[in-house]
N, C-alpha and C. Protein backbone atom coordinates (compact mmCIF):
# COMPACT_ATOMS: atom_id res chain seq x y z
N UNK A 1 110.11 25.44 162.42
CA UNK A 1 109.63 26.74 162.07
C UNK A 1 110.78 27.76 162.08
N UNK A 2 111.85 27.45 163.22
CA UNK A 2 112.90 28.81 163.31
C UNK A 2 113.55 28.68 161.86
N UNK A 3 113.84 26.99 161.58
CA UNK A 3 114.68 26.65 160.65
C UNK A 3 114.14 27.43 159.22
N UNK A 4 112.79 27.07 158.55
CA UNK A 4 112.66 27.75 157.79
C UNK A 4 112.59 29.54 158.16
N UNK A 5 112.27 30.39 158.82
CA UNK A 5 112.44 31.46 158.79
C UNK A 5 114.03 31.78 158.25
N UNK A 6 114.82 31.16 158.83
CA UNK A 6 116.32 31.30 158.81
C UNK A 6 116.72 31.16 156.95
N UNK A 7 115.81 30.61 156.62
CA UNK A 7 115.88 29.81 155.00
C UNK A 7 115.40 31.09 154.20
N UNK A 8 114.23 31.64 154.55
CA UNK A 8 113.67 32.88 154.43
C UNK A 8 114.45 34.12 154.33
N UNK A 9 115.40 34.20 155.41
CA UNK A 9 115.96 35.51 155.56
C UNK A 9 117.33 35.18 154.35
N UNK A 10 117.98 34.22 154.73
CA UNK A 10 119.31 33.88 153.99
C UNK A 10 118.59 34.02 152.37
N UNK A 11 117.65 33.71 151.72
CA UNK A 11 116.92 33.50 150.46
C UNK A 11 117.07 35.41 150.14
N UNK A 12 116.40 36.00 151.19
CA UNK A 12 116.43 37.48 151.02
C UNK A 12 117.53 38.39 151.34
N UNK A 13 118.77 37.84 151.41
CA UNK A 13 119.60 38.52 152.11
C UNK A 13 120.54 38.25 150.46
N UNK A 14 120.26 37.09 150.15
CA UNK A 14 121.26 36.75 148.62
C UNK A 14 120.29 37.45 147.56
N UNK A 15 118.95 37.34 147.65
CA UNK A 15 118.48 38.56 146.65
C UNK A 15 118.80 39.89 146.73
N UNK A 16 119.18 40.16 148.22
CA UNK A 16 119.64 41.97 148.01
C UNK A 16 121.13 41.93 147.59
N UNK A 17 121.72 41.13 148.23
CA UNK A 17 123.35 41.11 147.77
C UNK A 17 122.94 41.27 146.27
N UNK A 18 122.09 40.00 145.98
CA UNK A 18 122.60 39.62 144.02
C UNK A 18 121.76 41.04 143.42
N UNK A 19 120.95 41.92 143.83
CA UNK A 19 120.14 43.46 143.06
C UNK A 19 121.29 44.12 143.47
N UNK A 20 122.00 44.86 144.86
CA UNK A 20 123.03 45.61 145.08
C UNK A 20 124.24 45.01 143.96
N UNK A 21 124.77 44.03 144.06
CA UNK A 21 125.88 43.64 143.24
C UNK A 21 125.91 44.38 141.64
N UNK A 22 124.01 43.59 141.21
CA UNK A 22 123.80 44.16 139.78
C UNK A 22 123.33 45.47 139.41
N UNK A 23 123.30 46.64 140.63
CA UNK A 23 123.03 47.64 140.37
C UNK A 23 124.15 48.33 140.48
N UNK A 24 125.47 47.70 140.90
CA UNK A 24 126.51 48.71 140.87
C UNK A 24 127.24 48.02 139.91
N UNK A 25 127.21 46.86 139.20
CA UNK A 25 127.78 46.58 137.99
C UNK A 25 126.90 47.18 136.97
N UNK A 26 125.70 47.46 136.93
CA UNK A 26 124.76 48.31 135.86
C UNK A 26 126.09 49.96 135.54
N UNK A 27 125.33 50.06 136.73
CA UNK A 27 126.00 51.56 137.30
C UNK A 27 127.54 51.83 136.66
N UNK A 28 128.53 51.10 137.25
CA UNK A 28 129.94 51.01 136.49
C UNK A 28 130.16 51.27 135.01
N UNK A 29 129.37 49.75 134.64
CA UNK A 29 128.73 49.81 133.04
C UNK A 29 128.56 51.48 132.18
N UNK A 30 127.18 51.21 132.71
CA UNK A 30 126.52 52.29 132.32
C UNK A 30 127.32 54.13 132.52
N UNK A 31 128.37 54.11 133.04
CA UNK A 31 129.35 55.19 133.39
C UNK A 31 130.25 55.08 132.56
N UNK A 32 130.63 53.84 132.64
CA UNK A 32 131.98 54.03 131.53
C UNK A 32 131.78 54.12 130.02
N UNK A 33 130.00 53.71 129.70
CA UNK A 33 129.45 53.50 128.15
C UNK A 33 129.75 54.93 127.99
N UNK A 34 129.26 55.63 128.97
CA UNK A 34 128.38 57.12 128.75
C UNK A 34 130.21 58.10 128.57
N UNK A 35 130.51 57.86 129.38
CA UNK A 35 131.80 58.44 129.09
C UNK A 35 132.62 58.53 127.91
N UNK A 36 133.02 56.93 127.46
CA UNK A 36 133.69 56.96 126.00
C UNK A 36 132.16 57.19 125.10
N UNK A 37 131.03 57.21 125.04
CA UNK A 37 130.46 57.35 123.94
C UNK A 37 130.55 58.69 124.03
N UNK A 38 130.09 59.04 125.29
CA UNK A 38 129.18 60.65 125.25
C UNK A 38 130.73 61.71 124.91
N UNK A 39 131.80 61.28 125.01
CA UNK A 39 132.99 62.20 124.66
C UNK A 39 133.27 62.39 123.04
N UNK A 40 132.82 61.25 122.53
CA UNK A 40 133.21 60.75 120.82
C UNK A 40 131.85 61.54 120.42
N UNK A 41 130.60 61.39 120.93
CA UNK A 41 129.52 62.21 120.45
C UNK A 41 129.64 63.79 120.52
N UNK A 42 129.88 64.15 121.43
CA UNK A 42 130.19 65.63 121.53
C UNK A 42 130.90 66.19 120.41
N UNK A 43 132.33 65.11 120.16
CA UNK A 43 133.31 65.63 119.15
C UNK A 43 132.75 65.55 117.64
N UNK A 44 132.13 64.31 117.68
CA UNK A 44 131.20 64.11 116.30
C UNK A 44 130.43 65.49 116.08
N UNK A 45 129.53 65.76 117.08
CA UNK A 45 128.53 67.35 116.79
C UNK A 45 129.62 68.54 116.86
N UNK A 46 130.14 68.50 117.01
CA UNK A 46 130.75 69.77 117.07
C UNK A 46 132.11 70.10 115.69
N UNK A 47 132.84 68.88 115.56
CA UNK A 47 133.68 68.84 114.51
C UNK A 47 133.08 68.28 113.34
N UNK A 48 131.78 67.78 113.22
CA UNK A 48 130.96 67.43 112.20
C UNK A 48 130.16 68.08 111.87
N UNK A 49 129.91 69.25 112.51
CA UNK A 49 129.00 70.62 111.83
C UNK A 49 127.51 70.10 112.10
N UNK A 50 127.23 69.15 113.21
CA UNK A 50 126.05 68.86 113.34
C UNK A 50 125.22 69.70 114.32
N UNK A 51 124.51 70.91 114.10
CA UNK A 51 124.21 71.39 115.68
C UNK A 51 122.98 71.16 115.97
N UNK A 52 122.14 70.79 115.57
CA UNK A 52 120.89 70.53 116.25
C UNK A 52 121.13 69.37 117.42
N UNK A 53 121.75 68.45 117.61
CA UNK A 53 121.93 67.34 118.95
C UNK A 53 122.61 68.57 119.67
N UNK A 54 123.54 69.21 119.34
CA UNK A 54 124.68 70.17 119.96
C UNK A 54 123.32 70.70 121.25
N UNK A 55 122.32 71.49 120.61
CA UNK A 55 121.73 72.05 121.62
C UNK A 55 121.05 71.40 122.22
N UNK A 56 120.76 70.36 122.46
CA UNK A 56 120.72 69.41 123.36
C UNK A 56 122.21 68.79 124.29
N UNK A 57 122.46 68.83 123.78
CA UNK A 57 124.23 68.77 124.82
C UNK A 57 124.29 70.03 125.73
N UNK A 58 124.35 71.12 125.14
CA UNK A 58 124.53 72.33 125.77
C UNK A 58 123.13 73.75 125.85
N UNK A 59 123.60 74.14 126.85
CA UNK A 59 122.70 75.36 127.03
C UNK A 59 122.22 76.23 125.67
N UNK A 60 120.87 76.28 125.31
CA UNK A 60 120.63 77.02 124.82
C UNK A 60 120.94 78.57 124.80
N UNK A 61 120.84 79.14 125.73
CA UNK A 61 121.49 80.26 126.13
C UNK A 61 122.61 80.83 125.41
N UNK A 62 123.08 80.13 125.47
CA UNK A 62 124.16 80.25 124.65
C UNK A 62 124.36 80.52 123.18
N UNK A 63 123.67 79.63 122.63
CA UNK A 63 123.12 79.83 121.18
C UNK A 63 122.77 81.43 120.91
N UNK A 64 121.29 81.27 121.96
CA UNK A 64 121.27 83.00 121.86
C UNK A 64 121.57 83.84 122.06
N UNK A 65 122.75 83.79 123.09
CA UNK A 65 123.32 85.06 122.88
C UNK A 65 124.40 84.88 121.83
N UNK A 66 124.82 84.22 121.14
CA UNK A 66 125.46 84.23 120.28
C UNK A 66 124.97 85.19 118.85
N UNK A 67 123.48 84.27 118.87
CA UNK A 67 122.97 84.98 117.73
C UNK A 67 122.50 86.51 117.99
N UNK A 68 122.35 86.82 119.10
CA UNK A 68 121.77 87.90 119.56
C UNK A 68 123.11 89.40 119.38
N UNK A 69 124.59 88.54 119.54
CA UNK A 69 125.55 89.21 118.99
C UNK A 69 125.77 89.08 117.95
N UNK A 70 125.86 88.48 117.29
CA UNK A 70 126.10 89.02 115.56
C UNK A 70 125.01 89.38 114.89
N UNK A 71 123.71 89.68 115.62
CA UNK A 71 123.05 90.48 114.67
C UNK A 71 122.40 91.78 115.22
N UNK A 72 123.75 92.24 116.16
CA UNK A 72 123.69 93.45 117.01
C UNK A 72 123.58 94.69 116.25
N UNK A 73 123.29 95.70 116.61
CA UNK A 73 123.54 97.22 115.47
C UNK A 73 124.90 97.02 116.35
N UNK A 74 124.97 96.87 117.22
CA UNK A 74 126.56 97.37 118.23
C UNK A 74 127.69 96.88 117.17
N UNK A 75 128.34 97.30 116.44
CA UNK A 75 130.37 96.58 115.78
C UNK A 75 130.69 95.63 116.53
N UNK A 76 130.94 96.26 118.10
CA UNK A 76 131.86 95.33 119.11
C UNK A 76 131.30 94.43 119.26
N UNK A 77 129.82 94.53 119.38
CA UNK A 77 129.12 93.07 120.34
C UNK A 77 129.11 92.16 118.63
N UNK A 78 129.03 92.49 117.67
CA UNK A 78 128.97 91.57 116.20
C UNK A 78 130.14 90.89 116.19
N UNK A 79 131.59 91.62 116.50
CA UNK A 79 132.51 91.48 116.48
C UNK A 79 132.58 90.09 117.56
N UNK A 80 132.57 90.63 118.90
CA UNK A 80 132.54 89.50 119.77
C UNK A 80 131.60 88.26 119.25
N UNK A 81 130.43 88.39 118.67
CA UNK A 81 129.77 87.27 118.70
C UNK A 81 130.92 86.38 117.44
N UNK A 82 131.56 86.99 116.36
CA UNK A 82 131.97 86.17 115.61
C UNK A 82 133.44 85.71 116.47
N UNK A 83 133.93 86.19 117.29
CA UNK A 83 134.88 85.29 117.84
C UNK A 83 133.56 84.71 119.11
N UNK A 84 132.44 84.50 119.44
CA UNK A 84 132.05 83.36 119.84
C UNK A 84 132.02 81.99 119.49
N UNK A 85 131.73 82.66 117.77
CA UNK A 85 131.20 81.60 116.29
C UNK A 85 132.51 80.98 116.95
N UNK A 86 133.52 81.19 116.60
CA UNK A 86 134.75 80.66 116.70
C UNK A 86 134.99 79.61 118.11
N UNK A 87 134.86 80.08 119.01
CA UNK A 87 135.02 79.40 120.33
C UNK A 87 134.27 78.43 120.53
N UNK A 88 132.96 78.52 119.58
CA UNK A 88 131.56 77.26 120.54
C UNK A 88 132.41 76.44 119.06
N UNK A 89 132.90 76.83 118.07
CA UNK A 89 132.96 75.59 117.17
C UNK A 89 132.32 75.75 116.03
N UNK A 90 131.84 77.22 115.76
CA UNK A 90 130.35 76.85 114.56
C UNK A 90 130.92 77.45 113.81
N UNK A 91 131.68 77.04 112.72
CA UNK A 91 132.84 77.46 111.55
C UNK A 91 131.88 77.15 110.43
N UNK A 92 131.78 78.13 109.73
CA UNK A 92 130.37 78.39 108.18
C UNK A 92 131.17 79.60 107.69
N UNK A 93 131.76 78.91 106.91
CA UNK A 93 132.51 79.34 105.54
C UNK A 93 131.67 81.02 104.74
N UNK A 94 130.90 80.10 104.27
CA UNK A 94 129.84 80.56 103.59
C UNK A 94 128.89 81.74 104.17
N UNK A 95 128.57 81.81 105.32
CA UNK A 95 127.80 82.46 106.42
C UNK A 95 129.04 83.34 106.63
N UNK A 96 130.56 83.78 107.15
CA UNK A 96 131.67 84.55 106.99
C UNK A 96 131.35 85.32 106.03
N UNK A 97 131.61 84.64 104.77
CA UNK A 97 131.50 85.49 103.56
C UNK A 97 130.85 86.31 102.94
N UNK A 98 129.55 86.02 103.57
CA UNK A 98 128.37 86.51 102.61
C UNK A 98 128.35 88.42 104.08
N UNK A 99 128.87 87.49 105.01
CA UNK A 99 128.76 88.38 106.38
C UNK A 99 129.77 89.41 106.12
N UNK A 100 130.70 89.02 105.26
CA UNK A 100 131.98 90.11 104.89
C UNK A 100 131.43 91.09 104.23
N UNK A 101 130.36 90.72 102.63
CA UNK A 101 129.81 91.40 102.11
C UNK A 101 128.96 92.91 102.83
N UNK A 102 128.51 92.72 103.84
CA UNK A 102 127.90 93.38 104.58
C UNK A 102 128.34 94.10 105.20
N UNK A 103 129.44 93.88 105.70
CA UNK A 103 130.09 94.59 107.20
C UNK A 103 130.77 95.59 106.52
N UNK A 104 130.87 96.97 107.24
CA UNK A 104 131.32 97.86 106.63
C UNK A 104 132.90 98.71 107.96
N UNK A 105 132.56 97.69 109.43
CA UNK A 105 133.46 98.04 110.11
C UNK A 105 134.82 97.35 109.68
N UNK A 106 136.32 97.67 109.51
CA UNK A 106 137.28 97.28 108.91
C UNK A 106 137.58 95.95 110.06
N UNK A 107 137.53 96.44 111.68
CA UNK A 107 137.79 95.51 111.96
C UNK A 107 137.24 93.90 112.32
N UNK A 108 135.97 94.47 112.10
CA UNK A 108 134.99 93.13 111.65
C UNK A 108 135.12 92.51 110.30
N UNK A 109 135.75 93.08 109.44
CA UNK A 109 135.42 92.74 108.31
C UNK A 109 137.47 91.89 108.07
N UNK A 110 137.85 92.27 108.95
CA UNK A 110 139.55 91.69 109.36
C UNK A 110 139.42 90.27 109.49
N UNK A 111 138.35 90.76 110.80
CA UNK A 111 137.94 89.45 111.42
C UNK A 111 137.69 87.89 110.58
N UNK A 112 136.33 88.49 109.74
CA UNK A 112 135.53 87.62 109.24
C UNK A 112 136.79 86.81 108.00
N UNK A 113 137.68 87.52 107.35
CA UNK A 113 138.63 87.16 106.61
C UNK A 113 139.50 85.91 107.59
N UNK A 114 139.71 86.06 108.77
CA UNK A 114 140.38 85.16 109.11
C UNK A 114 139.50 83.94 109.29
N UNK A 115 138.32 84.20 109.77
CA UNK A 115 137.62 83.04 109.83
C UNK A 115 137.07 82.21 108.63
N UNK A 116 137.07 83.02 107.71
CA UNK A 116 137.17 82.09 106.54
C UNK A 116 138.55 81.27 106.23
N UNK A 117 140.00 81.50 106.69
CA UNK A 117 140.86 80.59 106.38
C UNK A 117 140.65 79.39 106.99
N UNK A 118 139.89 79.56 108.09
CA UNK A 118 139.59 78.13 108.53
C UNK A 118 138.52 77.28 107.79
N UNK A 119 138.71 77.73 106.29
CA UNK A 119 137.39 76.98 105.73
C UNK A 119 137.40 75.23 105.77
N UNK A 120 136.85 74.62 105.38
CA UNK A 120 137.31 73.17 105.39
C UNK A 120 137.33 72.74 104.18
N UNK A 121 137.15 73.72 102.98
CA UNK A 121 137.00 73.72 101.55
C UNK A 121 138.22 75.28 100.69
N UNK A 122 140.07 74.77 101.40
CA UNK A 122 140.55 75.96 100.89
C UNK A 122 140.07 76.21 99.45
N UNK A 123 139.83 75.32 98.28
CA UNK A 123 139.87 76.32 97.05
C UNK A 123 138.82 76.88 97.27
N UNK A 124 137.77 76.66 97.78
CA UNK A 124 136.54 77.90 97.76
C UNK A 124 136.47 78.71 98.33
N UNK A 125 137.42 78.82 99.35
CA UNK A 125 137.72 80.04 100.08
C UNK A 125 138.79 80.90 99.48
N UNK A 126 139.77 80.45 98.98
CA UNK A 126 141.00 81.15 98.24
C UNK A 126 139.99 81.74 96.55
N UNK A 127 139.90 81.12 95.98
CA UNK A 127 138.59 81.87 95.31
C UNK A 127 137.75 83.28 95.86
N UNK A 128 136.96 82.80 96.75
CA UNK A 128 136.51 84.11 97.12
C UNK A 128 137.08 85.01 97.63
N UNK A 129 138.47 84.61 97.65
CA UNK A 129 139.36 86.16 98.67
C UNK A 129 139.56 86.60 97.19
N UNK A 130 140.03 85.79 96.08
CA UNK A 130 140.67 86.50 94.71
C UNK A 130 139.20 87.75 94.47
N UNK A 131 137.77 86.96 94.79
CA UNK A 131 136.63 87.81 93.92
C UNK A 131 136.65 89.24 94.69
N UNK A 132 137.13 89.11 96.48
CA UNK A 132 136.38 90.62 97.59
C UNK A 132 138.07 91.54 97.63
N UNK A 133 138.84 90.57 96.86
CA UNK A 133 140.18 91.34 96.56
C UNK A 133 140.27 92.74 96.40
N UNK A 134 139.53 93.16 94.80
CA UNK A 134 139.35 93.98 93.96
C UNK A 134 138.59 95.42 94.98
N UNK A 135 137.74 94.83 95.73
CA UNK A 135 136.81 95.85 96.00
C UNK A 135 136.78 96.10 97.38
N UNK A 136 138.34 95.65 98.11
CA UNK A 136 138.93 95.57 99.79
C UNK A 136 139.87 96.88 99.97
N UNK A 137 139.40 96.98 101.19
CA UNK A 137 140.64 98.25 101.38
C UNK A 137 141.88 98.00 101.36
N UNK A 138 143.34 98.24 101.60
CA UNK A 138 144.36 98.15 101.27
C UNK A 138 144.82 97.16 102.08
N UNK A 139 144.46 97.47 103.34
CA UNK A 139 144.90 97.32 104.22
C UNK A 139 144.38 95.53 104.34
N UNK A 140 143.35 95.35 104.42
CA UNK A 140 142.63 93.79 104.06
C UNK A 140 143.05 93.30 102.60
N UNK A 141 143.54 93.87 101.89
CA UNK A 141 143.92 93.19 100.59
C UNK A 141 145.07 92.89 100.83
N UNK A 142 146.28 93.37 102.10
CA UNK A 142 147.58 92.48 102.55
C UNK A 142 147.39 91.60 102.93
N UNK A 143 146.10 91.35 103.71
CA UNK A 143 145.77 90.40 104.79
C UNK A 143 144.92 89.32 103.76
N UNK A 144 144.14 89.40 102.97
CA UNK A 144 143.75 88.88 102.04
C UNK A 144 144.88 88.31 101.35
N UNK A 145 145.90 88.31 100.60
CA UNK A 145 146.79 87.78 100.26
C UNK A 145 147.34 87.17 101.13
N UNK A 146 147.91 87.56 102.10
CA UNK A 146 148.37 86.65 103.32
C UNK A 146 147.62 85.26 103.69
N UNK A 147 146.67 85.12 103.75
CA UNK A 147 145.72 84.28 104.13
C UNK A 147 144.96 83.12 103.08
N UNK A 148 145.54 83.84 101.63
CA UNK A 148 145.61 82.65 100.43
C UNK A 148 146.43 82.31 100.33
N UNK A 149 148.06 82.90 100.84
CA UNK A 149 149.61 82.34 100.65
C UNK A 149 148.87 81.00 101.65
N UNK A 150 148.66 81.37 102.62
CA UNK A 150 148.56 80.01 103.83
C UNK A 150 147.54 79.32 103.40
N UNK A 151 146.82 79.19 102.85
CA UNK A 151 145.55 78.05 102.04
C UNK A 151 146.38 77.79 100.93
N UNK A 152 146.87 78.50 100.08
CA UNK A 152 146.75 77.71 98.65
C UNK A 152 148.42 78.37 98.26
N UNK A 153 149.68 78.37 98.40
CA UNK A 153 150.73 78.87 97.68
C UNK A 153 150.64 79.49 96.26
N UNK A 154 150.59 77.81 95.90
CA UNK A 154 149.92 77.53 94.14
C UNK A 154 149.19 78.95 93.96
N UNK A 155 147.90 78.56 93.96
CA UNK A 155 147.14 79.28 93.69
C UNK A 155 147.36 81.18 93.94
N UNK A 156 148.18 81.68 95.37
CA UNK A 156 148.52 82.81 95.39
C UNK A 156 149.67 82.86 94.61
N UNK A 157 150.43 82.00 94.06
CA UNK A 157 151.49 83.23 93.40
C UNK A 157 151.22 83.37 91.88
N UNK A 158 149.76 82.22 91.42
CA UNK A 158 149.26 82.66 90.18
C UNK A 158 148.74 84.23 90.48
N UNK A 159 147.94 84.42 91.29
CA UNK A 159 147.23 85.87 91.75
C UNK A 159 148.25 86.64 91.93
N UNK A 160 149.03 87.02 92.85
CA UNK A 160 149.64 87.50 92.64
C UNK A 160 150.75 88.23 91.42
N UNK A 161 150.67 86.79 90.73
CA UNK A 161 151.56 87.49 89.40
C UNK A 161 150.52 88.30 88.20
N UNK A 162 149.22 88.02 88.40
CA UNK A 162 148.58 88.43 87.72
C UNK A 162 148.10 89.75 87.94
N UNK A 163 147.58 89.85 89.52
CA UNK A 163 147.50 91.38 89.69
C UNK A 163 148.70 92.13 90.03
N UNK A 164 149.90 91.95 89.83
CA UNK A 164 151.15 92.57 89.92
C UNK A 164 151.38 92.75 91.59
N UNK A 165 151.37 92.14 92.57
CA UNK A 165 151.55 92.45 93.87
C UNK A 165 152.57 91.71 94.47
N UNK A 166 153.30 92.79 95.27
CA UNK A 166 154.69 92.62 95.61
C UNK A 166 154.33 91.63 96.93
N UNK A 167 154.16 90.32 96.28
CA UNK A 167 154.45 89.21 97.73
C UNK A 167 155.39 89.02 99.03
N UNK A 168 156.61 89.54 98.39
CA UNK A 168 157.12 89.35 99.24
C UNK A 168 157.35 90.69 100.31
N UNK A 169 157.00 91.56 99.71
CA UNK A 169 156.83 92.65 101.42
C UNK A 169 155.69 92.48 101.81
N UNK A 170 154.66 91.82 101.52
CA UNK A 170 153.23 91.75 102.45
C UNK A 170 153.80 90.46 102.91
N UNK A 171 154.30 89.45 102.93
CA UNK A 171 154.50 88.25 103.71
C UNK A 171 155.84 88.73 104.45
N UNK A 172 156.96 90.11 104.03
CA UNK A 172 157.59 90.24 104.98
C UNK A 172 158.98 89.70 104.66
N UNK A 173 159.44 89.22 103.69
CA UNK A 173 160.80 88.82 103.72
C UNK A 173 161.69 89.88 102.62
């Protein structure tokens, strides 16, 4: 009788070893999956323009106050929210532009010009600086040229030669 009890315990003592063993090889596993996947996923949503998983990764909160600043009456807080756009990652070409149309503060409207050079589509962005050219204050039509020299050369020193503008003192040499 002692003998089998002894058979008993040793039987249950190699089942907890062999569950502990396979719950910290799960565990290991399951850490290192989550790590290299969950790092490559993040970069996928965020450099892939995917945001709906995004807000599931991260705080909503965030989102809204984002949106809650750029569609402030406040300049500054619009202003700040588009260098948020910038910081969380949410680069929209198109959404800049149409946002340029609108804005009537110079230095929001500075702003939004730079964030369109980060388009991921330069001729459609060097395009639309040639169309908000015409109808920009002076001061954004240096910066506007500046910012198609760095997207497209080509393409600015056709513009340039066409609307007669002295390239080389707005780029400075």
């Amino acid at each position: 009788m002692g003998h089998e009890i002894l058979k008993r315990i040793r039987k249950n003592l190699q089942r907890t070893f062999a569950a502990v063993c396979g719950i910290a090889l799960l565990c290991t596993v399951g850490y290192g999956f989550g790590r290299v996947v969950g790092n490559r996923l993040i970069a996928w949503m965020v450099l892939g323009g995917k945001r709906f998983p995004l807000i599931i990764a991260q705080p909503l909160g965030r989102y809204y106050d984002i949106f809650s600043l750029i569609n402030s009456t406040d300049p500054f807080s619009r202003l700040s929210g588009y260098y948020a756009l910038r910081e969380a990652g949410i680069m929209d070409d198109r959404f800049f532009m149409e946002r340029y149309t609108l804005e009537r503060f110079t230095p929001i409207r500075r702003t939004l010009l730079w964030l369109v050079s980060f388009s991921r589509n330069p001729s459609r962005a060097v395009e639309w600086y040639a169309s908000v050219y015409p109808s920009s204050e002076k001061s954004l039509q240096e910066d506007i040229v500046r910012w198609m020299y760095r997207l497209d050369p080509v393409f600015c020193a056709r513009f340039v030669r066409d609307e007669k503008i002295d390239l080389p003192r707005i780029l400075g040499r």
